[in-house]
Protein backbone atom coordinates (compact mmCIF):
# COMPACT_ATOMS: atom_id res chain seq x y z
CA UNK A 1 3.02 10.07 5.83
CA UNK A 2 3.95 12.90 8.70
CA UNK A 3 4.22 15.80 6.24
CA UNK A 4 0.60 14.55 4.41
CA UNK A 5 -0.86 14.81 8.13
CA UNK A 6 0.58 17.76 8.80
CA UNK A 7 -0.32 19.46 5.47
CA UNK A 8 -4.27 17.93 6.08
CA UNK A 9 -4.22 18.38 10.12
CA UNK A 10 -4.73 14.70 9.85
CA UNK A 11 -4.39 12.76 13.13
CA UNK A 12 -4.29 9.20 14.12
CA UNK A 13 -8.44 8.62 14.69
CA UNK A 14 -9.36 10.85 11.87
CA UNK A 15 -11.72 9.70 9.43
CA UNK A 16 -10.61 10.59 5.90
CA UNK A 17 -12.50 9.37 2.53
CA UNK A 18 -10.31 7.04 -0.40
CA UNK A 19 -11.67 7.28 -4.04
CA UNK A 20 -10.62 4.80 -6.75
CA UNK A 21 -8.99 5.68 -9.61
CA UNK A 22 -12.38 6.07 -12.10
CA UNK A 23 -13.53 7.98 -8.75
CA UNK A 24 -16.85 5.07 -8.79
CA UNK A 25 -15.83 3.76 -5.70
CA UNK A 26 -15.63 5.96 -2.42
CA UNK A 27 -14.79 4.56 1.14
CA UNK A 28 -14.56 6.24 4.34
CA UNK A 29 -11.01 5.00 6.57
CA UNK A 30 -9.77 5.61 9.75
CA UNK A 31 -6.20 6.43 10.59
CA UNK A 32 -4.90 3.98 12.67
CA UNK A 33 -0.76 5.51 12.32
CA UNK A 34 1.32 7.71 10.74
CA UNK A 35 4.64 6.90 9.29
CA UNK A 36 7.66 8.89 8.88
CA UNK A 37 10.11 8.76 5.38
CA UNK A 38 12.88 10.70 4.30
CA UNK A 39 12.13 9.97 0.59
CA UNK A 40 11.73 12.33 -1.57
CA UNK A 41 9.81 12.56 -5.29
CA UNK A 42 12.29 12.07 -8.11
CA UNK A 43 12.54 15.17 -10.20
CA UNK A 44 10.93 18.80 -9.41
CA UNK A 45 7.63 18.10 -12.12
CA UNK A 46 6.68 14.34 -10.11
CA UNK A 47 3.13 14.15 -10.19
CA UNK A 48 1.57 13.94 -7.18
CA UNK A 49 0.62 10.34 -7.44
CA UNK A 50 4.22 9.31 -7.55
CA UNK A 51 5.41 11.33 -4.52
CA UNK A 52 6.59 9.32 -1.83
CA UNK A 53 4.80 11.96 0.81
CA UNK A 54 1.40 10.71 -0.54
CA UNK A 55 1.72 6.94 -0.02
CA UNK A 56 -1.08 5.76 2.05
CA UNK A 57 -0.62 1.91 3.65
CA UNK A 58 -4.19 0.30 3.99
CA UNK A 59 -5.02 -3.64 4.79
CA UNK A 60 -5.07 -5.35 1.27
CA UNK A 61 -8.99 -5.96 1.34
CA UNK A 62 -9.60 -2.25 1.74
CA UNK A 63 -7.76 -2.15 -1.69
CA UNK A 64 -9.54 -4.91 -3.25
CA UNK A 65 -13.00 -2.62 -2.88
CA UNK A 66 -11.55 0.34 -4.83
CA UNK A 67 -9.70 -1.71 -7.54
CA UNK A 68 -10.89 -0.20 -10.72
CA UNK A 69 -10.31 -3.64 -13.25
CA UNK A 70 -10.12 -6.92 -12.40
CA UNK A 71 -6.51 -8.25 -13.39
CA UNK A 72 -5.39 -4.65 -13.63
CA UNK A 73 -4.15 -3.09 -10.02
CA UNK A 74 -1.47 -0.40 -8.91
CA UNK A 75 -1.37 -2.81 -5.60
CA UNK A 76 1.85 -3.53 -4.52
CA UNK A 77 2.54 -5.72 -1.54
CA UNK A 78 5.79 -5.25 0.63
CA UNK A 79 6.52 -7.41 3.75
CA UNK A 80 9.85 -7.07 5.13
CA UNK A 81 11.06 -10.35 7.64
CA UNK A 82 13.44 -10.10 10.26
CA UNK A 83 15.38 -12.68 8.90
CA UNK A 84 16.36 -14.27 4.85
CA UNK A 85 15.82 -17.76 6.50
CA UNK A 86 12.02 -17.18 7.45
CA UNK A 87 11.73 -16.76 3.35
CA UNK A 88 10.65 -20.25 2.45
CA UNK A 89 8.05 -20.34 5.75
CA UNK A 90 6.61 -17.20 4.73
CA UNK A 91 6.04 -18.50 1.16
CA UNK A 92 4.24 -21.77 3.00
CA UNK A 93 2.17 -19.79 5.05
CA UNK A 94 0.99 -17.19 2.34
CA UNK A 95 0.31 -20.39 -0.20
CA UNK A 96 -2.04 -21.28 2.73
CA UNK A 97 -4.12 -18.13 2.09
CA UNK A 98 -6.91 -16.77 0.14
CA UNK A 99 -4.62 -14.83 -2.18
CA UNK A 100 -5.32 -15.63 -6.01
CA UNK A 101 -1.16 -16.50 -6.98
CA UNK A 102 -2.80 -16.23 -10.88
CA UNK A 103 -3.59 -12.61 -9.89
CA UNK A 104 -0.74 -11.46 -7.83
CA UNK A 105 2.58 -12.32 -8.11
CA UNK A 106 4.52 -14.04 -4.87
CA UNK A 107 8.63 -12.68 -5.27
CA UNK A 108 11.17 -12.80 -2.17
CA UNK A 109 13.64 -10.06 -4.14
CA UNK A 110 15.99 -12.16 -2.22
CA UNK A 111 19.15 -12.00 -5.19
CA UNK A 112 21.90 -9.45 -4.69
């Protein structure tokens, strides 16, 4: 996030280094972009974890190598479509993949 960057002098082509949560696992990423949100943390005691300003996006198999138990993750998935009626094709499509559904849970969140 912009005010993470700014607060790090991060830039897009800096290298910075990711550490699972039992800090076992280290990996070195590259920045490819920095988003913008005006979200802010619930509350004046969040903890840092839960502060929208510290959200980091990263490909799903970057996430996979610093997953601390198997069947256990803090990974949440979000893709937004353009359009409700590409739901059902999406669905198709990521059925198609190598995602284990008995792992991770498929959900449009298409109800009002």
């Amino acid at each position: 996030e912009k005010r993470l960057a700014e607060l790090n002098n991060l830039k897009v082509g800096d290298k910075v280094k990711v550490q699972s949560g039992d800090k076992k696992e280290t990996l070195e990423v590259e920045i490819i972009g920095i988003y913008e949100t005006n979200e802010q943390a619930m509350g004046q005691q969040v903890p840092p974890i839960m502060d929208p300003a510290n959200k980091l996006y990263m490909p799903h198999s970057t996430m996979k190598k610093l997953e601390v138990d198997q069947g256990i993750s803090s990974v949440q998935v979000v893709y937004f479509l353009n359009d409700p009626q590409y739901i059902d094709a999406f669905k198709k499509e990521a059925k198609k993949s190598n995602i284990d559904f008995n792992y991770y849970k498929l959900d449009a969140h298409d109800s009002l």
